[in-house]
Protein backbone atom coordinates (compact mmCIF):
# COMPACT_ATOMS: atom_id res chain seq x y z
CA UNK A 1 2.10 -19.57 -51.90
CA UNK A 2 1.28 -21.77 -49.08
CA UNK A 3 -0.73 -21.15 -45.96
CA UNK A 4 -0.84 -22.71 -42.72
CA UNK A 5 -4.15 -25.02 -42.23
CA UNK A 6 -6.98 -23.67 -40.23
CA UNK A 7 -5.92 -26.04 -37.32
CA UNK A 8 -2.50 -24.84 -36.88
CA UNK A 9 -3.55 -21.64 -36.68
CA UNK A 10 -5.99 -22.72 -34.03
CA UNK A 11 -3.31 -24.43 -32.18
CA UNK A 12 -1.10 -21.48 -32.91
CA UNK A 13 -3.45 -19.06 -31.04
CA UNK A 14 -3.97 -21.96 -27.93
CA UNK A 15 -0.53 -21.62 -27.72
CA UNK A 16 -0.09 -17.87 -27.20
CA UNK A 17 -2.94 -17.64 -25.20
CA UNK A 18 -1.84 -20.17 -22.69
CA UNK A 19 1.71 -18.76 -22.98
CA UNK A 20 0.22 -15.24 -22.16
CA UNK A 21 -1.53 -16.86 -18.93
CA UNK A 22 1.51 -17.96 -17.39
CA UNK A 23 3.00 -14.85 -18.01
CA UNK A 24 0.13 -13.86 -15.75
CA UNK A 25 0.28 -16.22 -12.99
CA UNK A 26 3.94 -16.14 -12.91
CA UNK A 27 3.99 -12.07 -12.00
CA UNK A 28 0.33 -11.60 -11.01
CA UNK A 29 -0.26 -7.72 -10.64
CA UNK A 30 -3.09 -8.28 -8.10
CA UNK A 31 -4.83 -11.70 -6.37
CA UNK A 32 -7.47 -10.75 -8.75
CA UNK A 33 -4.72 -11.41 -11.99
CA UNK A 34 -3.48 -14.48 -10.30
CA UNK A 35 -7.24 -16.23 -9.84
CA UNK A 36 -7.92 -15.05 -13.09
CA UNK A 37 -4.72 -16.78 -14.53
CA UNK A 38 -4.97 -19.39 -12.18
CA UNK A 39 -8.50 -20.37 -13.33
CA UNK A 40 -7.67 -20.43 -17.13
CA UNK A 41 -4.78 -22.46 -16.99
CA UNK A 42 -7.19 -25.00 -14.61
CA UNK A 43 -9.56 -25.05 -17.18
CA UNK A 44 -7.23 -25.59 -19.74
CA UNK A 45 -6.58 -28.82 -18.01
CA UNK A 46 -10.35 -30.05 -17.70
CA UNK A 47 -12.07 -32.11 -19.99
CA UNK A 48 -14.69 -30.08 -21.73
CA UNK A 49 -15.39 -27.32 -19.29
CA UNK A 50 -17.91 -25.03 -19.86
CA UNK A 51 -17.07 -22.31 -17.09
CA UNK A 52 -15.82 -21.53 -13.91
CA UNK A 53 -15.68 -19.39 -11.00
CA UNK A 54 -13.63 -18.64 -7.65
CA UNK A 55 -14.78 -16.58 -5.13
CA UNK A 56 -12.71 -15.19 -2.26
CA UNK A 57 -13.41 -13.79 1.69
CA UNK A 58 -14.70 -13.37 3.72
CA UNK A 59 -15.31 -9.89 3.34
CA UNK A 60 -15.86 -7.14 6.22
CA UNK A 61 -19.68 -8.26 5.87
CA UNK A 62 -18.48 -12.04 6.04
CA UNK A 63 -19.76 -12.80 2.39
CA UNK A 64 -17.38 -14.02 -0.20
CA UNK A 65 -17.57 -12.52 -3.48
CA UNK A 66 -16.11 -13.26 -7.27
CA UNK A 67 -12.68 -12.87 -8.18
CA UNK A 68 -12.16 -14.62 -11.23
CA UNK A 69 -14.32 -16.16 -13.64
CA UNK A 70 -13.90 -18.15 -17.14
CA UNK A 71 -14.17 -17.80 -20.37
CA UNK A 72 -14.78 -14.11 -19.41
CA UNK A 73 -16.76 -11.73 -16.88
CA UNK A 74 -19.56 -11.66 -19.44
CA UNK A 75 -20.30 -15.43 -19.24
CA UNK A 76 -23.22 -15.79 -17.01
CA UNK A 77 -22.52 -17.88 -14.29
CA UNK A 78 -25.19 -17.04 -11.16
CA UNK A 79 -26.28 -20.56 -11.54
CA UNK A 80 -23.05 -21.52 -9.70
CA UNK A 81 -24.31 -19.43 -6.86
CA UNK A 82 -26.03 -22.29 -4.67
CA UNK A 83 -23.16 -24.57 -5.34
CA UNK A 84 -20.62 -22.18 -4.53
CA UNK A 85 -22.81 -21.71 -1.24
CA UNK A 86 -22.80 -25.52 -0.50
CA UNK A 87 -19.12 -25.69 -1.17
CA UNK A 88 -18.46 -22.71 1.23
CA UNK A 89 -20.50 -24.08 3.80
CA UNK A 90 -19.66 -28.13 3.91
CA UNK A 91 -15.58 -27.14 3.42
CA UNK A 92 -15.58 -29.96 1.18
CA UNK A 93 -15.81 -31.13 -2.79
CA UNK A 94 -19.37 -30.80 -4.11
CA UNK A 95 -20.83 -31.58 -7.11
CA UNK A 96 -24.84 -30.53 -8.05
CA UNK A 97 -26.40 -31.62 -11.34
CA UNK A 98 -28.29 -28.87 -12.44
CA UNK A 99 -29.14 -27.48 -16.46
CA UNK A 100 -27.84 -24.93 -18.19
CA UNK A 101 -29.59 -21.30 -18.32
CA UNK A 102 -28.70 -20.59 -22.05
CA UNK A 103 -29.21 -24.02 -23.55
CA UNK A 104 -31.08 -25.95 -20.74
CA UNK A 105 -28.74 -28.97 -21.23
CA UNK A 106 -27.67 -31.18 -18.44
CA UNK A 107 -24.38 -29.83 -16.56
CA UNK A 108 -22.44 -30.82 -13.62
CA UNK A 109 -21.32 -27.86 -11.41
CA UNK A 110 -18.09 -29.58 -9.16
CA UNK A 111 -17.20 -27.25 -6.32
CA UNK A 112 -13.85 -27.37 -3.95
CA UNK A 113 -13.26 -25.17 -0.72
CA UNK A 114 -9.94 -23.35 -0.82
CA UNK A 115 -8.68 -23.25 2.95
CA UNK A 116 -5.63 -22.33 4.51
CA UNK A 117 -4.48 -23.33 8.14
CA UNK A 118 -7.92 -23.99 8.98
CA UNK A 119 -9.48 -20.38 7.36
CA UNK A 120 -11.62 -20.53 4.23
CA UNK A 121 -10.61 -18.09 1.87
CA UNK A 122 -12.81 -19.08 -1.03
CA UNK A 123 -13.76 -21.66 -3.34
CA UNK A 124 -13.89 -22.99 -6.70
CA UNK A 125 -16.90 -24.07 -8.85
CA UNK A 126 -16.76 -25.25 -12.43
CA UNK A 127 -19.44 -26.42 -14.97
CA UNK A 128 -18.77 -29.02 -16.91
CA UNK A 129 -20.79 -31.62 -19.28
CA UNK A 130 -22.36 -34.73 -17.84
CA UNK A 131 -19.79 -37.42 -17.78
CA UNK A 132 -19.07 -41.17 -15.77
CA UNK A 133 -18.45 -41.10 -12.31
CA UNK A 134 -14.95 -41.28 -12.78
CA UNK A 135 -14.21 -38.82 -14.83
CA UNK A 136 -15.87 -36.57 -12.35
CA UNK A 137 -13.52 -37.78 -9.45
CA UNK A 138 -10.92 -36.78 -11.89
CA UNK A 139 -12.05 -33.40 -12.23
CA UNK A 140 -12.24 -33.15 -8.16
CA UNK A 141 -8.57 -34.60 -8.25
CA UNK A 142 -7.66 -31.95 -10.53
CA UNK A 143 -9.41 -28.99 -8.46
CA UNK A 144 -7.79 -30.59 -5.68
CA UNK A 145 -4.00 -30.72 -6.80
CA UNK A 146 -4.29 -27.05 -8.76
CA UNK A 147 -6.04 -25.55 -5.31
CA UNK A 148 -2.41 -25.90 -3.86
CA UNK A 149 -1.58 -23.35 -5.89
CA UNK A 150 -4.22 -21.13 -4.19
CA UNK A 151 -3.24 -21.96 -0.97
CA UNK A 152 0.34 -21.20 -1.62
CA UNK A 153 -0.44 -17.74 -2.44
CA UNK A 154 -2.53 -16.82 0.60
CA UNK A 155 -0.15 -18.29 2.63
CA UNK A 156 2.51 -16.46 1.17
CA UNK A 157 0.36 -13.26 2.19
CA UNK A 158 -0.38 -14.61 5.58
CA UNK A 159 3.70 -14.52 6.07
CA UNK A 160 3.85 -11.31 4.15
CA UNK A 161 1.13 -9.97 6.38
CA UNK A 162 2.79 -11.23 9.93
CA UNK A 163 6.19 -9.88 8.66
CA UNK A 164 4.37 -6.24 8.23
CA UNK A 165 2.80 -6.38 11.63
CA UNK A 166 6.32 -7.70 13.30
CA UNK A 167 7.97 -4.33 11.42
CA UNK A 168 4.95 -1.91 12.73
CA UNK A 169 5.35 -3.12 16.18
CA UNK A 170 9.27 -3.08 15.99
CA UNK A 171 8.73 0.80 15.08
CA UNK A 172 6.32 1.53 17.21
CA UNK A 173 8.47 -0.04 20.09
CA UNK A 174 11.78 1.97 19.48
CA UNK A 175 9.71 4.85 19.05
CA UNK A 176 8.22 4.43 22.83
CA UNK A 177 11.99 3.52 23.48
CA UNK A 178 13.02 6.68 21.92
CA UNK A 179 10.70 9.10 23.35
CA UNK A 180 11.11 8.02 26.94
CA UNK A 181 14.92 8.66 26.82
CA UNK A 182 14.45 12.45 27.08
CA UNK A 183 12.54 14.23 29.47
CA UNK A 184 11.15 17.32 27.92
CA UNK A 185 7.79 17.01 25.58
CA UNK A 186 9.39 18.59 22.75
CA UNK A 187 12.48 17.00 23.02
CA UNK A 188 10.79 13.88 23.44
CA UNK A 189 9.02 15.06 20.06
CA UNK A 190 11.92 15.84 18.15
CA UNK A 191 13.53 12.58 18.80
CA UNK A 192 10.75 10.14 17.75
CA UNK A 193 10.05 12.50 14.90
CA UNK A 194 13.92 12.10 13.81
CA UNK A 195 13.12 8.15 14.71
CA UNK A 196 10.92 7.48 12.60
CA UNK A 197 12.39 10.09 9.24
CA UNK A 198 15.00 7.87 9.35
CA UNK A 199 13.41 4.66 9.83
CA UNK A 200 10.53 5.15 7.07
CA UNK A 201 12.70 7.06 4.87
CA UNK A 202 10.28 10.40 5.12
CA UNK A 203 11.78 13.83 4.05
CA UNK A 204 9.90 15.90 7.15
CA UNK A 205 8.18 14.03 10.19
CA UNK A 206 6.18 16.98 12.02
CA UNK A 207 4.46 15.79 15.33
CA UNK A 208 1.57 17.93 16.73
CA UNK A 209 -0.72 17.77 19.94
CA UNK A 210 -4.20 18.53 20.07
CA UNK A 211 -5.28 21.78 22.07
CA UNK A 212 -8.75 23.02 22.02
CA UNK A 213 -9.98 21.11 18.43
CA UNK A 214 -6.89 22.36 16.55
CA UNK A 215 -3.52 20.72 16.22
CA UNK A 216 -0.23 22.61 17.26
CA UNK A 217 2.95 21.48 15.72
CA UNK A 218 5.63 20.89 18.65
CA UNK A 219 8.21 18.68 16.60
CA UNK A 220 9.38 18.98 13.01
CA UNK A 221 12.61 16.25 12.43
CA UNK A 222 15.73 17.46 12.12
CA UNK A 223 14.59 20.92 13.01
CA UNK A 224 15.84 21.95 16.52
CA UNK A 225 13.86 25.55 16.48
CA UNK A 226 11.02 26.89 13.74
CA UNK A 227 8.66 29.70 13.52
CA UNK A 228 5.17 28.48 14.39
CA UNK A 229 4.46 31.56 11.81
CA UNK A 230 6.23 30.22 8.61
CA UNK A 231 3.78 29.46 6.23
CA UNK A 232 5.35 26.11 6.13
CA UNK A 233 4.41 24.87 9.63
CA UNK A 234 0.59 26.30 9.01
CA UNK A 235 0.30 23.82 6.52
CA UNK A 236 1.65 21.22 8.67
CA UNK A 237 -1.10 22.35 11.28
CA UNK A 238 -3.70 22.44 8.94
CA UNK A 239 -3.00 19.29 7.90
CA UNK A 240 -3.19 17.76 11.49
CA UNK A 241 -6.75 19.99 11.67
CA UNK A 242 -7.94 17.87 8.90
CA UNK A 243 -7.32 14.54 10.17
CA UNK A 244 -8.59 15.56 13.57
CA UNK A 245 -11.78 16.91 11.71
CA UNK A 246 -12.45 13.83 9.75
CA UNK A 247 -11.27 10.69 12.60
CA UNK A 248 -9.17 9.07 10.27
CA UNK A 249 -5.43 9.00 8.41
CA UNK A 250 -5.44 10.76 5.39
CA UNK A 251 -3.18 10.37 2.55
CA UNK A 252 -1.88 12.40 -0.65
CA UNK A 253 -2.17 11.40 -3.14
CA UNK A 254 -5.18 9.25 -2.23
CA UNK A 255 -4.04 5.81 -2.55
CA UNK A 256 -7.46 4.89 -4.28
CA UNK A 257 -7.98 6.24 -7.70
CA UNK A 258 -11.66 6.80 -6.24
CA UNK A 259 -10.76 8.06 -2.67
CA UNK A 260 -11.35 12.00 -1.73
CA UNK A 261 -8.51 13.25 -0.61
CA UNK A 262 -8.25 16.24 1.88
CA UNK A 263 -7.82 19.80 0.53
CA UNK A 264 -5.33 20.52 3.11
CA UNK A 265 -2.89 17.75 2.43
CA UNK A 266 -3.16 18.03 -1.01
CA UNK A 267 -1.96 22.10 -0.36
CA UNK A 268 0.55 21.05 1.74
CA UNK A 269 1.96 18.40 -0.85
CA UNK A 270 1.78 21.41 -3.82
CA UNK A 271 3.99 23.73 -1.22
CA UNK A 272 6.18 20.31 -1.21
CA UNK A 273 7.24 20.08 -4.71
CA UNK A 274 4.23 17.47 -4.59
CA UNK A 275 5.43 15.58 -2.35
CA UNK A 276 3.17 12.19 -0.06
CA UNK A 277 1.91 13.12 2.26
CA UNK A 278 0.82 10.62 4.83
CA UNK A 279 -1.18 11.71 8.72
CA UNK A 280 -2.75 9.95 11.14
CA UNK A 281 -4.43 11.09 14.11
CA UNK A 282 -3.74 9.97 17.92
CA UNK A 283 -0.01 10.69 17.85
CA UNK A 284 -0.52 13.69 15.11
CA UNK A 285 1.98 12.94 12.81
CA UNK A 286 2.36 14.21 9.66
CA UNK A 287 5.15 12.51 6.92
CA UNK A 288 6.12 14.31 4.00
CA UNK A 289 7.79 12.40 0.40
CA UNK A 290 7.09 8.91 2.71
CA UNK A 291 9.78 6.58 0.70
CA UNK A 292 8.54 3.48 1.71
């Protein structure tokens, strides 16, 4: 019996792994899967790397924060904090010599802004071993050419981002276009509230106005007359209660796995068949089994 020699079997497992991080960057899940596939297969490129790190932003706050990092998350890399600082704030290809924190050899730490249109959306910083000049213009060359790969992506949500906005204010337009074509509130109710059950693909669109802290339900689609009594149209008035209560849209089931959802959406969903629920306040509408 033969076996394969040790190096084979090295190459062997290479060779899966790098197969398995295409697979990855080819049909990323999140931006998160695509950086982190992104950054493997860059480093798979690099001459002796010994880690790297991309941060995104900004955030709400402004900062930028990690989103990928190589070999692993465990690897410590804070030491590529001040570079990734002076790459973020120059917008342009750094490198620091510096020594590593486990062994306290000499390293290089090469950083390269990733910037679309003008905005800075992140950056790049690798470690690698001390080397000639020009192999370290070869490794900026590198960051530089694989960074288009980057910049593709958040350009591609830019588009995807502007096409979403052009939709929202198409909606909201021919739902002002619908509502002043009839005279009466509650006609005017029942009309947008058909609007927009057939545009958003919504089982029930309920509209309510806001009377004295509490919502009253004056519209439910596709329903030309309902008893304000049925148990089904408290929930729906509930529901509007709770969004009014709170200041903010509230859906079932919470799109976070961490979110706290409201009780009275999540009763109205259960009287559903557990259906979504989606409301938001200002125009009090509630969506039940939202399609889209």
């Amino acid at each position: 019996m033969t076996g394969a020699s040790i190096y084979s079997l090295a190459d062997g497992a290479h060779a899966k792994l790098e197969s398995a991080q295409w697979a990855r960057f080819s049909a990323p899940a999140s931006t998160a899967d695509f950086c982190s596939s992104w950054l493997a297969l860059l480093c798979a490129q690099v001459d002796r790397p010994q880690g790297g790190l991309v941060l995104l932003g900004p955030g709400q706050d402004g900062s930028y924060s990690p989103a990928a990092s190589w070999p692993d998350a465990s690897h410590n890399l804070l030491h590529l904090g001040p570079t990734a600082q002076a790459t973020l704030q120059e917008r342009r290809g750094i490198v620091h010599e510096g020594n590593s924190p486990a062994t306290t050899a000499a390293i290089l730490m090469v950083g390269y802004p990733i910037e679309v249109d003008g905005l800075l959306h992140g950056a790049v910083v690798l470690e690698i071993k001390p080397r000639p000049e020009s192999e370290v213009q070869r490794v900026l060359r590198q960051l530089h050419w694989g960074s288009a790969w980057l910049v593709d992506q958040f350009r591609r949500q830019v588009v995807t981002r502007e096409q979403q906005r052009a939709e929202r204010l198409s909606l909201a337009s021919q739902a002002v276009a619908t509502a002043l074509q009839e005279k009466p509130v509650r006609a005017a109710a029942l009309a947008v509230a058909n609007e927009l059950a057939g545009r958003l693909g919504c089982e029930r669109v309920a509209i309510g106005f806001s009377r004295h802290d509490s919502c009253e339900v004056q519209a439910i689609s596709h329903t030309a007359t309902f008893d304000a009594r049925s148990d089904f149209v408290r929930l729906l008035a509930e529901a509007m209660d709770e969004v009014l209560d709170l200041g903010q849209p509230q859906v079932h089931p919470p799109l976070d796995a961490d979110a706290v959802g409201g009780l009275a959406h999540a009763a109205l969903s259960s009287a559903r068949s557990e259906a979504g629920v989606l409301s938001r306040f200002r125009c009090w509408t509630t969506a039940t089994r939202l399609a889209c």
